[in-house]
Protein backbone atom coordinates (compact mmCIF):
# COMPACT_ATOMS: atom_id res chain seq x y z
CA UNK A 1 -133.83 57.50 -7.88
CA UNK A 2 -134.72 53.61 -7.24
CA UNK A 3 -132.59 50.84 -6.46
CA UNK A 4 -130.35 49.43 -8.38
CA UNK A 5 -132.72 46.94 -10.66
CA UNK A 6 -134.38 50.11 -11.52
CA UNK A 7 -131.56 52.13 -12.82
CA UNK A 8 -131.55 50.36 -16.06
CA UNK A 9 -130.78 52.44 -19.06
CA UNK A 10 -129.30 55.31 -16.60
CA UNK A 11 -125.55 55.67 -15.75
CA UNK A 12 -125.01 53.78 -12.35
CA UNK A 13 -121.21 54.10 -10.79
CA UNK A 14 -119.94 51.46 -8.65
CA UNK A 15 -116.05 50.46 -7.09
CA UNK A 16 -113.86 48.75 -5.08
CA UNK A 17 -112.77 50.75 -1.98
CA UNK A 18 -109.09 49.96 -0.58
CA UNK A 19 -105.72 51.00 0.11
CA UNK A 20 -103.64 49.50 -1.68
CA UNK A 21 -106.49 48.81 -4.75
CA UNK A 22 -105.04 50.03 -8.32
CA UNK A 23 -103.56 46.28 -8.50
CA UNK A 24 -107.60 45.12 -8.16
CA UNK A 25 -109.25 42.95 -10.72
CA UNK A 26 -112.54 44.01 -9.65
CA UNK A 27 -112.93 46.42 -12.65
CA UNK A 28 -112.21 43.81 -15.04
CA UNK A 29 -115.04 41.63 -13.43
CA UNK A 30 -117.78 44.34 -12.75
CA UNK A 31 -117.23 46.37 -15.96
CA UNK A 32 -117.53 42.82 -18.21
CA UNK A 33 -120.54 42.11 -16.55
CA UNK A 34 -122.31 45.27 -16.94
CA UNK A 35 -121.94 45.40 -20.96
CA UNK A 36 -123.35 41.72 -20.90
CA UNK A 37 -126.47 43.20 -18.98
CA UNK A 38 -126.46 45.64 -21.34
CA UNK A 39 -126.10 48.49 -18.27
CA UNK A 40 -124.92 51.17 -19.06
CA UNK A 41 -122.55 51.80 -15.60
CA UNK A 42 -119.02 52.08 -14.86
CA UNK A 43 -116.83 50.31 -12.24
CA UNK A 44 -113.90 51.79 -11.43
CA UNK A 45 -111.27 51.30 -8.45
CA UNK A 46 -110.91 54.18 -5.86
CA UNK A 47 -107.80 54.57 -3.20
CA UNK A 48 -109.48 54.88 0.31
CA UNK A 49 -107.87 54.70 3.71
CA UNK A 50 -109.94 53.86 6.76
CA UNK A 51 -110.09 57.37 8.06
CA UNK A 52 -111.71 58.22 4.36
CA UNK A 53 -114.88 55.69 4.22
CA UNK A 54 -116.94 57.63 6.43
CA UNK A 55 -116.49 60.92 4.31
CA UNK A 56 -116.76 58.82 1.24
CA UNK A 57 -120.12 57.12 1.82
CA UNK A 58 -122.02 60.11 3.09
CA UNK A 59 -121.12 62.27 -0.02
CA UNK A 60 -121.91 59.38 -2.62
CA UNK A 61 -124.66 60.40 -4.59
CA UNK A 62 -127.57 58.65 -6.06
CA UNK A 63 -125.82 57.67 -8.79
CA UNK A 64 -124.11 54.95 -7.03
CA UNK A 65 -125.44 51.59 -6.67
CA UNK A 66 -122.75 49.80 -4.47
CA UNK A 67 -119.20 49.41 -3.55
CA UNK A 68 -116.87 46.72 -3.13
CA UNK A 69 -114.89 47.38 0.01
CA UNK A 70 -111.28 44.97 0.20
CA UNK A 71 -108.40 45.67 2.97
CA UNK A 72 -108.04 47.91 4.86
CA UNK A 73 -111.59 48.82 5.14
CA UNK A 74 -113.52 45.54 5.54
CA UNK A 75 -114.28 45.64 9.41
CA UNK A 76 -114.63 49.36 9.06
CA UNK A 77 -117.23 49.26 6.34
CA UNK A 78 -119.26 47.14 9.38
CA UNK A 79 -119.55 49.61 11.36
CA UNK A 80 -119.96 52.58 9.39
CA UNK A 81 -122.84 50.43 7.86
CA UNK A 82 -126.86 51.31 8.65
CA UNK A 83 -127.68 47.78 8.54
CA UNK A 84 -125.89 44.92 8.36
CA UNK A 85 -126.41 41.41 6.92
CA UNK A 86 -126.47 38.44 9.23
CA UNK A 87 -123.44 37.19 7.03
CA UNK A 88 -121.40 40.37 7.62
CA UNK A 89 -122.32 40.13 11.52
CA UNK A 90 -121.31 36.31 11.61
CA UNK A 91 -118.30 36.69 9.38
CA UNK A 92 -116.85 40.24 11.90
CA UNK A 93 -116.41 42.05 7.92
CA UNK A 94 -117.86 43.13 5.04
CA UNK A 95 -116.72 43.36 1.56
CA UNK A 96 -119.94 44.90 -0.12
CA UNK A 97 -121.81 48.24 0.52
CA UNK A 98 -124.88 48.62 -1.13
CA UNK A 99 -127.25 51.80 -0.88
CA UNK A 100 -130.52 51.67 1.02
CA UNK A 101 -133.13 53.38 -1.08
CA UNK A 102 -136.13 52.88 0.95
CA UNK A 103 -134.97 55.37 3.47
CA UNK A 104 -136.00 58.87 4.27
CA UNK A 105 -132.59 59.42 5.01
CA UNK A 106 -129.68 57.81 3.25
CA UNK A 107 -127.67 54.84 4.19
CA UNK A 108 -125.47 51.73 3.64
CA UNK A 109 -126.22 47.83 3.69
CA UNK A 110 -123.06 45.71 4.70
CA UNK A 111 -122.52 42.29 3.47
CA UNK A 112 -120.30 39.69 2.33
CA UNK A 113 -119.81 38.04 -0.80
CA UNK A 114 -116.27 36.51 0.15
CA UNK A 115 -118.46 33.42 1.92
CA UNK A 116 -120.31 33.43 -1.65
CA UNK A 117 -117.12 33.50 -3.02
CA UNK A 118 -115.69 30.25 -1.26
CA UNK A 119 -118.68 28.37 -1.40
CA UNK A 120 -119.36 28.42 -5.19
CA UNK A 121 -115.62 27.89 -5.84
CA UNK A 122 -115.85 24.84 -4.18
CA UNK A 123 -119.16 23.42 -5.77
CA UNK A 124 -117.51 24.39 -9.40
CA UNK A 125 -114.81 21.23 -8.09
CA UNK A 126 -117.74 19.32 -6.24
CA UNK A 127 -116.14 19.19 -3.36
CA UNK A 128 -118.55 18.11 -0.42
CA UNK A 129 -115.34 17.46 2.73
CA UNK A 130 -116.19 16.12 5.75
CA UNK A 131 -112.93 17.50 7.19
CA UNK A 132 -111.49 20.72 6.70
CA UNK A 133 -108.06 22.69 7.64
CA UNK A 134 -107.24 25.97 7.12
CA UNK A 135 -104.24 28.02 6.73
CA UNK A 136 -104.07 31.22 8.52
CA UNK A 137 -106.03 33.81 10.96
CA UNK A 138 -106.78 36.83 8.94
CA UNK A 139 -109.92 38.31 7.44
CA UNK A 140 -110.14 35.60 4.89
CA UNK A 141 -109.74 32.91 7.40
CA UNK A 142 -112.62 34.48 9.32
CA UNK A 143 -115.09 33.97 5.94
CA UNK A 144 -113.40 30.61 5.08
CA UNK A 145 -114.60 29.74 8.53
CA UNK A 146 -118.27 31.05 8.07
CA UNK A 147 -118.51 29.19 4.98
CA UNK A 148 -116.84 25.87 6.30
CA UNK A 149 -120.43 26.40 8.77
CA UNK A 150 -122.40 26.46 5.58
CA UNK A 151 -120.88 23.44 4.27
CA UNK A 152 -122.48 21.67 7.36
CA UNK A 153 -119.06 20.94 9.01
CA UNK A 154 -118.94 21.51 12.82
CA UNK A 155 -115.04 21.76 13.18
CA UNK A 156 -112.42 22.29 11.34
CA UNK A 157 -108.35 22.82 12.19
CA UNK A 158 -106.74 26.11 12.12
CA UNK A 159 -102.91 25.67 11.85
CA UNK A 160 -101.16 29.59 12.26
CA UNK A 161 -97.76 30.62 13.11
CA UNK A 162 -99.13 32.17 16.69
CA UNK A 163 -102.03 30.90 17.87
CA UNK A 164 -102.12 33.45 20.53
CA UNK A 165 -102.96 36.15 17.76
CA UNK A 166 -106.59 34.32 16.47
CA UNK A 167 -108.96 35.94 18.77
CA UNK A 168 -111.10 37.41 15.60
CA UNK A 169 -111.26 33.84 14.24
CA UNK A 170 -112.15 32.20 17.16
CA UNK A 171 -115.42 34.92 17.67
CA UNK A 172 -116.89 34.40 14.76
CA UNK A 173 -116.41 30.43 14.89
CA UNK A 174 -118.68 31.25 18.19
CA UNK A 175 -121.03 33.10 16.12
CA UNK A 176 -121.26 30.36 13.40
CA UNK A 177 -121.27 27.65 15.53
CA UNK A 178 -117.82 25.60 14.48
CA UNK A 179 -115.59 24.22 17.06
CA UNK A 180 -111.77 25.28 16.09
CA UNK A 181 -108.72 23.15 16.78
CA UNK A 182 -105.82 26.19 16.50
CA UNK A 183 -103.11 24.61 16.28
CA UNK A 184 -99.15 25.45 15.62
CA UNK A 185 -98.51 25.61 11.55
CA UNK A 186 -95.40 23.25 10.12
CA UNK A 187 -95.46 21.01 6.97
CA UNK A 188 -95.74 18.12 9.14
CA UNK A 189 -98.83 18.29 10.70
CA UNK A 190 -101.61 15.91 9.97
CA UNK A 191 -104.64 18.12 9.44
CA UNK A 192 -102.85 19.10 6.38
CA UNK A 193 -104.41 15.82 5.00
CA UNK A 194 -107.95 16.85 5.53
CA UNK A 195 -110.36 17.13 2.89
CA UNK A 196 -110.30 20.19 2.66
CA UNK A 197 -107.57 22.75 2.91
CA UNK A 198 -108.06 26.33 2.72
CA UNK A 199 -104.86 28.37 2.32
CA UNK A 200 -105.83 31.81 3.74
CA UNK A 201 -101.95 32.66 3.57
CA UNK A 202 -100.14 35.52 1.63
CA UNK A 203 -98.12 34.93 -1.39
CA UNK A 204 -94.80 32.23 -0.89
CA UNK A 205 -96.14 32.20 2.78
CA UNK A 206 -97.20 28.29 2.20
CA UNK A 207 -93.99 27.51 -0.14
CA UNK A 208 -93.00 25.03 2.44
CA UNK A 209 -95.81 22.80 1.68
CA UNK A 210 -94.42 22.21 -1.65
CA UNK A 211 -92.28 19.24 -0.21
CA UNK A 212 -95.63 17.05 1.16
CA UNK A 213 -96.91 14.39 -0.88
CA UNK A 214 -100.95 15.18 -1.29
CA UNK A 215 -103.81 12.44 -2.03
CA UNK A 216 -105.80 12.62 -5.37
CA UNK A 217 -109.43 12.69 -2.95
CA UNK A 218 -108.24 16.09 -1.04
CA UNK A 219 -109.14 19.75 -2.74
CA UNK A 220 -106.52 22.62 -1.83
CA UNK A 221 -108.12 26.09 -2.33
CA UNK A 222 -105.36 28.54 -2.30
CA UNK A 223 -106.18 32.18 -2.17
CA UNK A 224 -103.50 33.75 -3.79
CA UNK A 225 -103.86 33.24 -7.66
CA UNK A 226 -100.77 36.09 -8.42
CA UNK A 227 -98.53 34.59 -8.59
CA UNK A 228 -100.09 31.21 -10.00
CA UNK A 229 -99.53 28.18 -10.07
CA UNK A 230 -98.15 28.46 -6.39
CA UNK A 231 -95.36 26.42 -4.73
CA UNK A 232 -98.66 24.77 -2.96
CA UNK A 233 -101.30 24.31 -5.66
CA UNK A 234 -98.35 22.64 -8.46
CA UNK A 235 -97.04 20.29 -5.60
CA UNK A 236 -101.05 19.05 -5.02
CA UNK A 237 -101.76 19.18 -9.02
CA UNK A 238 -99.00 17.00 -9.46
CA UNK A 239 -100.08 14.45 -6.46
CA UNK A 240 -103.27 14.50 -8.14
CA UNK A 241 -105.22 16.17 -5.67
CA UNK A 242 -108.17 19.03 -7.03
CA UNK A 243 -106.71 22.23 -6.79
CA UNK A 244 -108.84 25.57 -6.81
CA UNK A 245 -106.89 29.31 -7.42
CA UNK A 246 -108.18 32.30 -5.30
CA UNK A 247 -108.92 33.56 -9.02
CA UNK A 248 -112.10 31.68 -8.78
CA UNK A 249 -112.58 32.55 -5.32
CA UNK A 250 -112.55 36.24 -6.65
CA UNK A 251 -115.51 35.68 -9.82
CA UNK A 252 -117.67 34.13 -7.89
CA UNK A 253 -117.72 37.00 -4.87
CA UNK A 254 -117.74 39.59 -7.59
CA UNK A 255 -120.48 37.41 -9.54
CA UNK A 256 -122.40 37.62 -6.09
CA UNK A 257 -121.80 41.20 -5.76
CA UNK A 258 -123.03 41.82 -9.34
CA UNK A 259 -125.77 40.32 -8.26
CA UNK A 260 -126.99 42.26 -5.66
CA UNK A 261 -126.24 45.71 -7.34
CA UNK A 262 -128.49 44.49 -10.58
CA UNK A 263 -130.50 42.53 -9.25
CA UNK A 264 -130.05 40.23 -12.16
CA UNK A 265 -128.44 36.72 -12.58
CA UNK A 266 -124.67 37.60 -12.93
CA UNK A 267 -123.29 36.53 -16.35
CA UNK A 268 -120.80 34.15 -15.19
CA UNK A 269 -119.19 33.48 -18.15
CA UNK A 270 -118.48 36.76 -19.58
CA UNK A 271 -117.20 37.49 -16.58
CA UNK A 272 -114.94 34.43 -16.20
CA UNK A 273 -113.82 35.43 -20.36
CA UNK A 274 -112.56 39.05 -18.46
CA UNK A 275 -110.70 37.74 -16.18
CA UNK A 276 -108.94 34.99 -18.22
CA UNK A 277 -108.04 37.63 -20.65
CA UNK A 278 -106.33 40.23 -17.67
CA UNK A 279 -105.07 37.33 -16.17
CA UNK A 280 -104.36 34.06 -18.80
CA UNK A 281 -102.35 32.38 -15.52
CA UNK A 282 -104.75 33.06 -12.90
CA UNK A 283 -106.03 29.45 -13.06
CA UNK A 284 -110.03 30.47 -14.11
């Protein structure tokens, strides 16, 4: 079988890989944009521990043209991965498996979309910062940092709860080339005035931020987008300031993804029409 742009008018599978997933919005996304491109291929979501993947992925047939891979699995999709993307290798995780079909033998291709993700979530607001703060140290952080690089920053502030626990974060700064000021999190601290601030935190984990006056020229991306509005993003919408949900965050790296399985222009709006109507409050 070919690669995905050639399985038109054939039945193509695809998912999202995780433990826990059945909460995942990914089907939504995926499924809408395959019956806009007219492809005739299903996206479903599939529980998968880490000790699974490995299992999984060799016993995928040809019928498969990708899979999205969200926690646990992301730095274990790397290296169970033939070849990995640049972006994968900067970022320390993928979230995006895609077959290699110009193989004797078969095989995986790790990226990640979640810098895709970011990025065009933040040019949907125009935002162009010149200084940038994020919240947290996890995987997210790690990609928010890769595509603070893109943006052409340098540096940015990382404000955590134990700075001792950001070794991850601070690698693949080295691999992108930004300088990181980790710094103790409280709802005092100035970098929360940056430009830009990324909130990389779990849900009600940034509630204390509610109680900070914001400026109308900053943009708060926050993550989380269930629930939404947060305590964070309706204390910055009410300052003035340009807020952005993680629900954007999420059809724009599934928009990318759709890309790369079809090989076609993702239809952004159909997709966007999906996830409005699974999730009216997710701020899309």
């Amino acid at each position: 079988m070919t690669g995905p742009t050639g399985l038109t008018g054939l039945t193509g599978r695809a998912a999202v890989l995780g433990r826990p997933v059945s909460h995942s919005l990914s089907p939504v996304l995926h499924n809408a944009a395959y019956l806009a491109l007219g492809r005739p291929w299903h996206y479903e979501a599939i529980d998968c521990g880490e000790q699974d993947l490995g299992d999984l992925l060799a016993s995928a047939g040809d019928e498969w043209v990708g899979f999205s891979v969200t926690m646990p699995l992301k730095r274990v999709a790397l290296a169970l991965a033939d070849v990995v993307e640049p972006r994968a290798v900067a970022v320390g995780a993928a979230n995006t498996l895609l077959p290699l079909r110009d193989r004797a033998a078969p095989g995986w291709r790790a990226t990640n979309t979640d810098v895709d993700g970011i990025l065009r979530a933040l040019a949907e607001v125009g935002a162009q910062p010149r200084t940038a703060t994020i919240l947290g140290a996890g995987g997210t952080a790690q990609a928010a940092v890769a595509a603070i690089g893109e943006l052409g920053l340098s540096s940015c502030t990382v404000l955590v709860r134990d700075p001792s626990r950001t070794a991850d974060l601070k690698a693949t700064a080295l691999r992108v080339g930004v300088e990181l000021a980790i710094e103790t999190f409280t709802d005092a601290h100035p970098a929360l005035g940056s430009d830009l601030l990324l909130s990389t935190l779990p849900a009600h984990a940034a509630d204390l931020l509610a109680i900070r006056t914001w400026h109308r020229d900053q943009v708060i991306l926050d993550v989380v987008y269930d629930p939404w509005p947060t305590a964070l993003a309706n204390s910055a919408q009410a300052d003035g300031a340009t807020v952005v949900s993680g629900a954007l965050m999420l059809l724009h790296q599934a928009a990318a993804q759709v890309e790369l399985m079809t090989g076609a222009s993702a239809p952004l709006q159909e997709m966007r029409d999906a996830l409005r109507g699974a999730a009216p409050r997710a701020g899309v």
